[in-house]
Protein backbone atom coordinates (compact mmCIF):
# COMPACT_ATOMS: atom_id res chain seq x y z
CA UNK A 1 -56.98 -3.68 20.50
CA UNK A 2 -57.19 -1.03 17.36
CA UNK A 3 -54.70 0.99 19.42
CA UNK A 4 -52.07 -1.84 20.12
CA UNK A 5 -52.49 -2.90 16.35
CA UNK A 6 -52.06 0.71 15.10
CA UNK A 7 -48.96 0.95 17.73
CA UNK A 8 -47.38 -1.95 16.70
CA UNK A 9 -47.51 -0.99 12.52
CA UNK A 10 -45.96 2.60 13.96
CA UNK A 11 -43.07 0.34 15.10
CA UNK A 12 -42.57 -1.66 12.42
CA UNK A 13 -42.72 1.54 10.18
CA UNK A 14 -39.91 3.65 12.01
CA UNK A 15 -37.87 0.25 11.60
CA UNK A 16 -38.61 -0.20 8.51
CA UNK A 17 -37.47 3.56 8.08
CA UNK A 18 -34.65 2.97 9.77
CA UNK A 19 -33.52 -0.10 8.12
CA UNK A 20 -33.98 2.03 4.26
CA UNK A 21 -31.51 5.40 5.44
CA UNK A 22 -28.13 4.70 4.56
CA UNK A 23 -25.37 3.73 7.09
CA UNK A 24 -22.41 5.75 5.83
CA UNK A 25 -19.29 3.67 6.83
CA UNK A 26 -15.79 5.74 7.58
CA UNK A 27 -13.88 5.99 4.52
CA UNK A 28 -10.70 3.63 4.09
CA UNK A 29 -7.92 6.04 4.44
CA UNK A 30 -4.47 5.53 3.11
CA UNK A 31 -1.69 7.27 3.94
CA UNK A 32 0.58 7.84 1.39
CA UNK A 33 4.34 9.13 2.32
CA UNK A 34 6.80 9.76 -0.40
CA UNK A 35 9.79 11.91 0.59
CA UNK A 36 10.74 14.10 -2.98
CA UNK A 37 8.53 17.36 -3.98
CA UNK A 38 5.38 17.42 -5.47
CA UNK A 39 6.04 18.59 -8.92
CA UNK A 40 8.54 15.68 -9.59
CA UNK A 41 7.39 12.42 -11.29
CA UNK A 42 6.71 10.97 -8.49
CA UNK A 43 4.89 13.52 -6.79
CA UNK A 44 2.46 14.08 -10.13
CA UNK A 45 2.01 10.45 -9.73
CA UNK A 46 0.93 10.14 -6.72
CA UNK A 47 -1.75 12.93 -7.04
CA UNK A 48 -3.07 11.09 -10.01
CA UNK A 49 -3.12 8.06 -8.06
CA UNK A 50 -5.59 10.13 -5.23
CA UNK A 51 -7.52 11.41 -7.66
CA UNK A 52 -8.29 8.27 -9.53
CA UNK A 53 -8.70 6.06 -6.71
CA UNK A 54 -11.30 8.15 -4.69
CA UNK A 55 -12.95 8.39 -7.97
CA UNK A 56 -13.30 4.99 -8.57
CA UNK A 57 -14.12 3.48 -5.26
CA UNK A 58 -16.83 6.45 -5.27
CA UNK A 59 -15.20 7.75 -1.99
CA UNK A 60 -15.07 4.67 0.23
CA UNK A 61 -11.85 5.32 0.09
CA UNK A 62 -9.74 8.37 1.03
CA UNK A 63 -6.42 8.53 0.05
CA UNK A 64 -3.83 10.96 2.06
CA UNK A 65 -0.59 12.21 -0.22
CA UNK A 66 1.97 13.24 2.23
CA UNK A 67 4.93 14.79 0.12
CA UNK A 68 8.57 16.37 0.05
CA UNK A 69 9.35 14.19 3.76
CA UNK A 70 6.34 15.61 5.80
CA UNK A 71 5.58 12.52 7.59
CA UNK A 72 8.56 10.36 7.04
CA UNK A 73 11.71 10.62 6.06
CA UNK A 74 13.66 8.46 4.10
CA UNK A 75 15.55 6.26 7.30
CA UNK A 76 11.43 5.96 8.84
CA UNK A 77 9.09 5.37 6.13
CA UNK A 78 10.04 1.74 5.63
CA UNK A 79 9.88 0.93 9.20
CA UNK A 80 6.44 2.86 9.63
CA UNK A 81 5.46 1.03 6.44
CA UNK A 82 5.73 -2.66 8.08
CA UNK A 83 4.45 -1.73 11.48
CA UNK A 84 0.93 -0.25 9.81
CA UNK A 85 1.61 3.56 10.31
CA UNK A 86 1.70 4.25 6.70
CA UNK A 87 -0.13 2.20 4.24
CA UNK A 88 1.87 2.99 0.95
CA UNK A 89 5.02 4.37 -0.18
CA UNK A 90 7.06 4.90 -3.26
CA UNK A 91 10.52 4.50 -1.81
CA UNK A 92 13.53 4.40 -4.39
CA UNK A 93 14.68 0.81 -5.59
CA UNK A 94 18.10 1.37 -3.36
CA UNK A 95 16.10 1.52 -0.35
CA UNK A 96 15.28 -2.75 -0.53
CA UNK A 97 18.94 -3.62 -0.30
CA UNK A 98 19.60 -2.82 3.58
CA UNK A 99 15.71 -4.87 3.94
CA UNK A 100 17.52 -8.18 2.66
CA UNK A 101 16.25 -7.74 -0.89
CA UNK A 102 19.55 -7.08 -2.28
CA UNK A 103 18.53 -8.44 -5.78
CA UNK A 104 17.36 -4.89 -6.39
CA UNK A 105 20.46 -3.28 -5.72
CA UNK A 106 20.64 -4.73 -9.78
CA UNK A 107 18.74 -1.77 -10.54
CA UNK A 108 22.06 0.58 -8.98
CA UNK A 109 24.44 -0.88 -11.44
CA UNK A 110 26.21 1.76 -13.47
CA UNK A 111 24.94 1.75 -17.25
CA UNK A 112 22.88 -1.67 -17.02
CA UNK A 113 20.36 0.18 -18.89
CA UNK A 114 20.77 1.75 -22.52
CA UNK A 115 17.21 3.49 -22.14
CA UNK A 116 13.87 3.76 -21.16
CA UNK A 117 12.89 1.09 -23.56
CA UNK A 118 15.62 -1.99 -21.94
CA UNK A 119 14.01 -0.68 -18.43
CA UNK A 120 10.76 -1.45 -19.37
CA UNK A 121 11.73 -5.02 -20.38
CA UNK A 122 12.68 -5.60 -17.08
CA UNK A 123 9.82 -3.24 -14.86
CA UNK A 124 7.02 -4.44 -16.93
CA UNK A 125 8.13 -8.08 -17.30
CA UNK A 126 9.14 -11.28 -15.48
CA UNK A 127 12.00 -10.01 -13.93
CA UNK A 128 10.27 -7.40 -12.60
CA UNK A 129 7.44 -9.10 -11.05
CA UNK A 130 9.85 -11.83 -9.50
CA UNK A 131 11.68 -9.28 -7.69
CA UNK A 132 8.98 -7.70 -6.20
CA UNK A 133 8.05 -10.90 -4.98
CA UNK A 134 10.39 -11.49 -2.63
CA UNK A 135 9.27 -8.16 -0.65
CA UNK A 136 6.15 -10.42 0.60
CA UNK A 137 7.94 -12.22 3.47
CA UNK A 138 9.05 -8.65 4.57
CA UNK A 139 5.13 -7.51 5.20
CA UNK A 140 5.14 -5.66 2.12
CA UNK A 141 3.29 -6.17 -1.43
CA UNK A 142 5.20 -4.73 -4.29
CA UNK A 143 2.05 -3.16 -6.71
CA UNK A 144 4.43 -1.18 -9.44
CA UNK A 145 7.60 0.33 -10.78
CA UNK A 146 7.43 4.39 -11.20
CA UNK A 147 10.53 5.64 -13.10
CA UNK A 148 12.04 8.91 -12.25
CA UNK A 149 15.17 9.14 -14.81
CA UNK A 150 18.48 8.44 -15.26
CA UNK A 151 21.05 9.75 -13.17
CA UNK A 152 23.86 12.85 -13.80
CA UNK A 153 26.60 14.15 -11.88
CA UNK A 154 26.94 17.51 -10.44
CA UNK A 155 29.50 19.17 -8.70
CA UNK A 156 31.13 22.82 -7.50
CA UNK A 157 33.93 22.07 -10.31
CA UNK A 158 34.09 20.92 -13.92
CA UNK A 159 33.15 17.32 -14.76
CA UNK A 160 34.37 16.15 -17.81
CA UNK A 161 36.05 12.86 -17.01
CA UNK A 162 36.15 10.05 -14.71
CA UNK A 163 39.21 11.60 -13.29
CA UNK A 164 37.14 14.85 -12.35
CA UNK A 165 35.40 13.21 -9.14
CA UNK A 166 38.57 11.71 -7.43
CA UNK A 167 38.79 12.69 -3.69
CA UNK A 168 35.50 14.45 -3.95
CA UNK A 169 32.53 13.11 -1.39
CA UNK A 170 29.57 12.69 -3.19
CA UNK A 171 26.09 12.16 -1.92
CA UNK A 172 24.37 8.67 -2.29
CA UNK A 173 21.50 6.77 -1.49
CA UNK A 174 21.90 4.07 0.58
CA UNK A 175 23.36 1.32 -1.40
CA UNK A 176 26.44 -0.80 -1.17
CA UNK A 177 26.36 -0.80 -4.77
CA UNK A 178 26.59 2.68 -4.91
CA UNK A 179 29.16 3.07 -2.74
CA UNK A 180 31.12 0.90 -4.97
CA UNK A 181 30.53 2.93 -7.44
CA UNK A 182 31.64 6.10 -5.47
CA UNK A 183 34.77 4.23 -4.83
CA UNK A 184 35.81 2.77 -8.77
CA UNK A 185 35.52 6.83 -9.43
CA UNK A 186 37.83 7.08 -6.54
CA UNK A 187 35.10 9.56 -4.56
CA UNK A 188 34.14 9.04 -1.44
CA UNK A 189 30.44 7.86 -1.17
CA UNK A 190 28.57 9.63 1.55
CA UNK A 191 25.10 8.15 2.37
CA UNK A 192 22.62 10.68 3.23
CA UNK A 193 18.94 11.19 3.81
CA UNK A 194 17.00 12.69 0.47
CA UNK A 195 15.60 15.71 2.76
CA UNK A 196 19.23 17.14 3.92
CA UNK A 197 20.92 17.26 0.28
CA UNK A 198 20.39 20.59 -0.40
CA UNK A 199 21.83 22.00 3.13
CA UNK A 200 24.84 19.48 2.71
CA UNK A 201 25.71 20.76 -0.47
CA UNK A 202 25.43 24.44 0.50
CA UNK A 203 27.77 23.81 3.79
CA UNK A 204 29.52 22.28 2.06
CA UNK A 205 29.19 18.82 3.82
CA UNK A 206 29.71 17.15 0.08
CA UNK A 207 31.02 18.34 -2.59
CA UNK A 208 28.67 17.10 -5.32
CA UNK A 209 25.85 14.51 -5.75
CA UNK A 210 24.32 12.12 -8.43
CA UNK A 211 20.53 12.66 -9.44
CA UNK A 212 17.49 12.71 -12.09
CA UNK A 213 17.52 16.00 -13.44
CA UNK A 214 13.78 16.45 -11.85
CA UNK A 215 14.72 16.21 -8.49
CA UNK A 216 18.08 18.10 -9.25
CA UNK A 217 16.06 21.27 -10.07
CA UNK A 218 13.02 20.88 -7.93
CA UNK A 219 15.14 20.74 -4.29
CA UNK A 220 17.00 23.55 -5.85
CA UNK A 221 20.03 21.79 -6.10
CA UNK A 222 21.31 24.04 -9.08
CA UNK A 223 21.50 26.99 -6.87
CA UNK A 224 24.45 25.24 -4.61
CA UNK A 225 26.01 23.05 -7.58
CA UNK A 226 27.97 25.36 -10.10
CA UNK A 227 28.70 22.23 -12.64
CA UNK A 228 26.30 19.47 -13.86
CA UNK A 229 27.58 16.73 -16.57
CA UNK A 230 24.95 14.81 -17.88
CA UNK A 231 26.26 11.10 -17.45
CA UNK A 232 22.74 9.05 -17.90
CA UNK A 233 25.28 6.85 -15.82
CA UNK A 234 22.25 5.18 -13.52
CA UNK A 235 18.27 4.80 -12.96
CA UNK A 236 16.43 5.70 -10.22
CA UNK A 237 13.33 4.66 -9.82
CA UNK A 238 10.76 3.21 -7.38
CA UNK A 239 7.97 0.56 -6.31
CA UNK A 240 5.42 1.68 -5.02
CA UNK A 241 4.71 -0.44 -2.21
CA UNK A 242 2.03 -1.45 0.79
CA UNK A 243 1.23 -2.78 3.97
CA UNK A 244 0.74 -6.59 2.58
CA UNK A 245 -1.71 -7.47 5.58
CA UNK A 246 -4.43 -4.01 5.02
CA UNK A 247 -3.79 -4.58 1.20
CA UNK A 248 -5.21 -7.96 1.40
CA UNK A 249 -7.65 -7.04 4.22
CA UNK A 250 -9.49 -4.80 1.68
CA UNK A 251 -12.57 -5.63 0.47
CA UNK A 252 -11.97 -7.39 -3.03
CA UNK A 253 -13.98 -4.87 -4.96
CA UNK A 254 -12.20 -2.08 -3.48
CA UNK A 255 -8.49 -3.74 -4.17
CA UNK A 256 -9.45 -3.89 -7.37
CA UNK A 257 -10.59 -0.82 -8.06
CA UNK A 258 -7.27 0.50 -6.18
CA UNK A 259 -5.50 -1.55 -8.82
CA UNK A 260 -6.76 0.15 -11.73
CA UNK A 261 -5.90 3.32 -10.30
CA UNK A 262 -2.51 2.14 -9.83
CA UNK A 263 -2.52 0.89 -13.50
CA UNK A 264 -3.37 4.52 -14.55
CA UNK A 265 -1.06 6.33 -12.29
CA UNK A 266 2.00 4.18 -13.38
CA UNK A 267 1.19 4.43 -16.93
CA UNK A 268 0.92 8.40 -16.40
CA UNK A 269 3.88 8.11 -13.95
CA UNK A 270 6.06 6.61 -16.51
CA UNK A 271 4.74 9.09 -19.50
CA UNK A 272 5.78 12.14 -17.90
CA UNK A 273 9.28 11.07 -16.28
CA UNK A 274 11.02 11.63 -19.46
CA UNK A 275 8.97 15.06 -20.57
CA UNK A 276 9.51 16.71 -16.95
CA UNK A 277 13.09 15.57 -16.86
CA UNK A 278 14.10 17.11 -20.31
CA UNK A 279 11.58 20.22 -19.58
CA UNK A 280 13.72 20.96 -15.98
CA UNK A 281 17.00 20.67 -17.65
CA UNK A 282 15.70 23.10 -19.97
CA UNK A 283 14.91 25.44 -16.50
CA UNK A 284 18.34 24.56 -14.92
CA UNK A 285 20.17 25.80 -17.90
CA UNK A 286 17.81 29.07 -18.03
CA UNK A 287 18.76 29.88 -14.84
CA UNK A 288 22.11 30.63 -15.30
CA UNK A 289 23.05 29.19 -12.18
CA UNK A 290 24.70 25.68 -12.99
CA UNK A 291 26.73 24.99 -16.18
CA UNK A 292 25.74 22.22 -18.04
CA UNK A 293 28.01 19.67 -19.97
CA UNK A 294 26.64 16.89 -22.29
CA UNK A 295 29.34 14.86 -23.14
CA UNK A 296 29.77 12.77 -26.55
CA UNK A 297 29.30 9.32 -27.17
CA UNK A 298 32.55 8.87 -27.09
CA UNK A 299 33.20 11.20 -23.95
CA UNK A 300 30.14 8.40 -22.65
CA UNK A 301 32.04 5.73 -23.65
CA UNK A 302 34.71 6.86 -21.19
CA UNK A 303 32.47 7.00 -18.28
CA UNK A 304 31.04 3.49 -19.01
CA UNK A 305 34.40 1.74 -19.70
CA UNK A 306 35.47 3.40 -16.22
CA UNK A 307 32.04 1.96 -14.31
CA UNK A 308 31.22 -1.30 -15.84
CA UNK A 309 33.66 -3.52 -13.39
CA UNK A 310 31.32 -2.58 -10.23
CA UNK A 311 28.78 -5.17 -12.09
CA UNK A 312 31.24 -7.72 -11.87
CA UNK A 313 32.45 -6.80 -8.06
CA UNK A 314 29.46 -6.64 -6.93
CA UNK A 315 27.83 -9.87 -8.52
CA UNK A 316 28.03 -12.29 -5.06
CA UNK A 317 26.31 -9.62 -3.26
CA UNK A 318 22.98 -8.82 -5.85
CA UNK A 319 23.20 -12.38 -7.09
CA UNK A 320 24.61 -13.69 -10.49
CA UNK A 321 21.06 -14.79 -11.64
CA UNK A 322 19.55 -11.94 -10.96
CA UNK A 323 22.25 -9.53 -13.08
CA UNK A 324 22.26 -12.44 -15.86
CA UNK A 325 18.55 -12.32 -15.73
CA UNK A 326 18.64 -8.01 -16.79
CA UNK A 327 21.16 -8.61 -18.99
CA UNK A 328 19.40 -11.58 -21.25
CA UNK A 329 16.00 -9.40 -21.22
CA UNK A 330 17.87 -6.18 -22.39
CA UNK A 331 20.57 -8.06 -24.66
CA UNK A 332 23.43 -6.46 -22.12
CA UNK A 333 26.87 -6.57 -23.73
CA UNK A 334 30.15 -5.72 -21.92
């Protein structure tokens, strides 16, 4: 009897042992594709938003940065977004027009947007928020806006006026309001993947292209563009977006401590847009490579006065609301 009580307290102790060692449950992973380079805005960003986010779910989560186009590229991501593939992204705002979300095509208009500070009025507000709304019948949950900068024109000849860019084909996202743009300047809009740019302008496949000044320098753009004018003519900038069905699947400790990290990393995204964007136009006229042209306020003026009507052509398509909407929270006047 002393031996089958003595065996069955041995039992109960290696269970009870057993029951006390941590079970160490696979980490969450995330993968998170974004298709410009890491040193950008973007890129920066979403480092920060790794670091932060393993650090605050204390590793239950591990979050996998996939930069520069490495596992999607710009045509892909989206789709390998909705069917689970990829978990998050931080595609440009142009990309939700061809989705059926063409309210944020608003974001395309030429000169909407007088400055960082009217942007903000609309990323950080209600407008904002409603738009990303309407991404959740699509599969996907809208979590933040991460600006990149306002766009310039470059070229292989002078740009000085409106008049410059006639005949020439000109890179652009894909974005029917950016094709109308292309078109008022009397260019011809050529829609082409982010990752291919830099080869199309050496070839000589385009003839020029609009960007931020970050990713201008950082693809190396100002070693195959001779001219750059700096327009401020458009924003680009992006959501940063997920799989709606794992976000919500998460545990809600864990979401929540993903959206504080995503709080920091958009705060720190938005901070250093601005800095690395004035800090590589500083490089791109160092290197001797690309002449740079900032044109006057009245030179400006020009430009605007010559892209304003694409707001008004291309009002039944992004919706009259929706461009009334931007222009009442930024006090928008012809």
């Amino acid at each position: 009897m002393f031996q089958s009580v003595t065996k069955a307290f041995t039992v109960l102790g290696i269970s009870a042992a057993l029951l006390a060692t941590p079970v160490f449950a696979e980490p969450i992973v995330i993968k998170f594709s974004h298709v410009v380079a890491l040193d950008t805005p973007k890129g920066q960003a979403a480092e920060f938003f790794k670091k932060r986010g393993e650090e605050l779910t204390q590793g239950k989560v591990k979050i996998e940065v996939y930069a520069n186009s490495s596992l999607y590229k710009d045509k892909e991501e989206m789709e390998a977004l909705q069917l689970g593939a990829v978990q998050m992204l931080a595609p440009s705002l142009a990309k939700f027009g061809p989705l059926g979300a063409k309210e944020f095509e608003v974001f395309d208009l030429p000169f909407i947007f007088h400055d960082y500070n009217d942007l903000h009025k609309v990323t950080k507000g209600p407008v904002g928020q409603k738009l990303l709304a309407k991404l959740e019948p699509m599969g996907i949950k809208g979590l933040a806006y991460w600006d990149n900068g306002f766009k310039s024109f470059s070229a292989n000849h002078p740009i000085k006026t409106p008049d410059d860019l006639k005949a020439k084909k000109l890179r652009i996202q894909s974005s029917k309001v950016l094709e109308e743009q292309m078109r008022e300047l009397k260019a011809i809009p050529q829609t082409m993947a982010f990752s291919e740019v830099y080869q199309a302008l050496q070839t000589g496949v385009v003839d020029g292209t609009e960007n931020p000044i970050s990713n201008f320098y950082t693809q190396k753009m100002n070693e195959v563009q001779k001219y750059l004018t700096i327009t401020d003519h458009g924003y680009l900038g992006y959501a940063v977006i997920v799989n709606k069905k794992f976000w919500e699947e998460l545990p809600a400790d864990i979401r929540g401590q993903l959206e504080t990290a995503m709080a920091e990393a958009t705060d720190y995204a938005n901070k250093i847009a601005k800095d690395k964007n004035d800090q590589d136009l500083e490089a791109v006229k160092a290197s001797g490579k690309t002449e740079v042209t900032v044109l006057t306020p009245e030179e400006r003026a020009v430009w605007r006065k010559a892209l304003i009507p694409v707001h008004d052509k291309m009002a039944n398509r992004i919706g009259k609301e929706t461009i009334e909407a931007v222009y009442q929270a930024v006090g928008f006047v012809k």
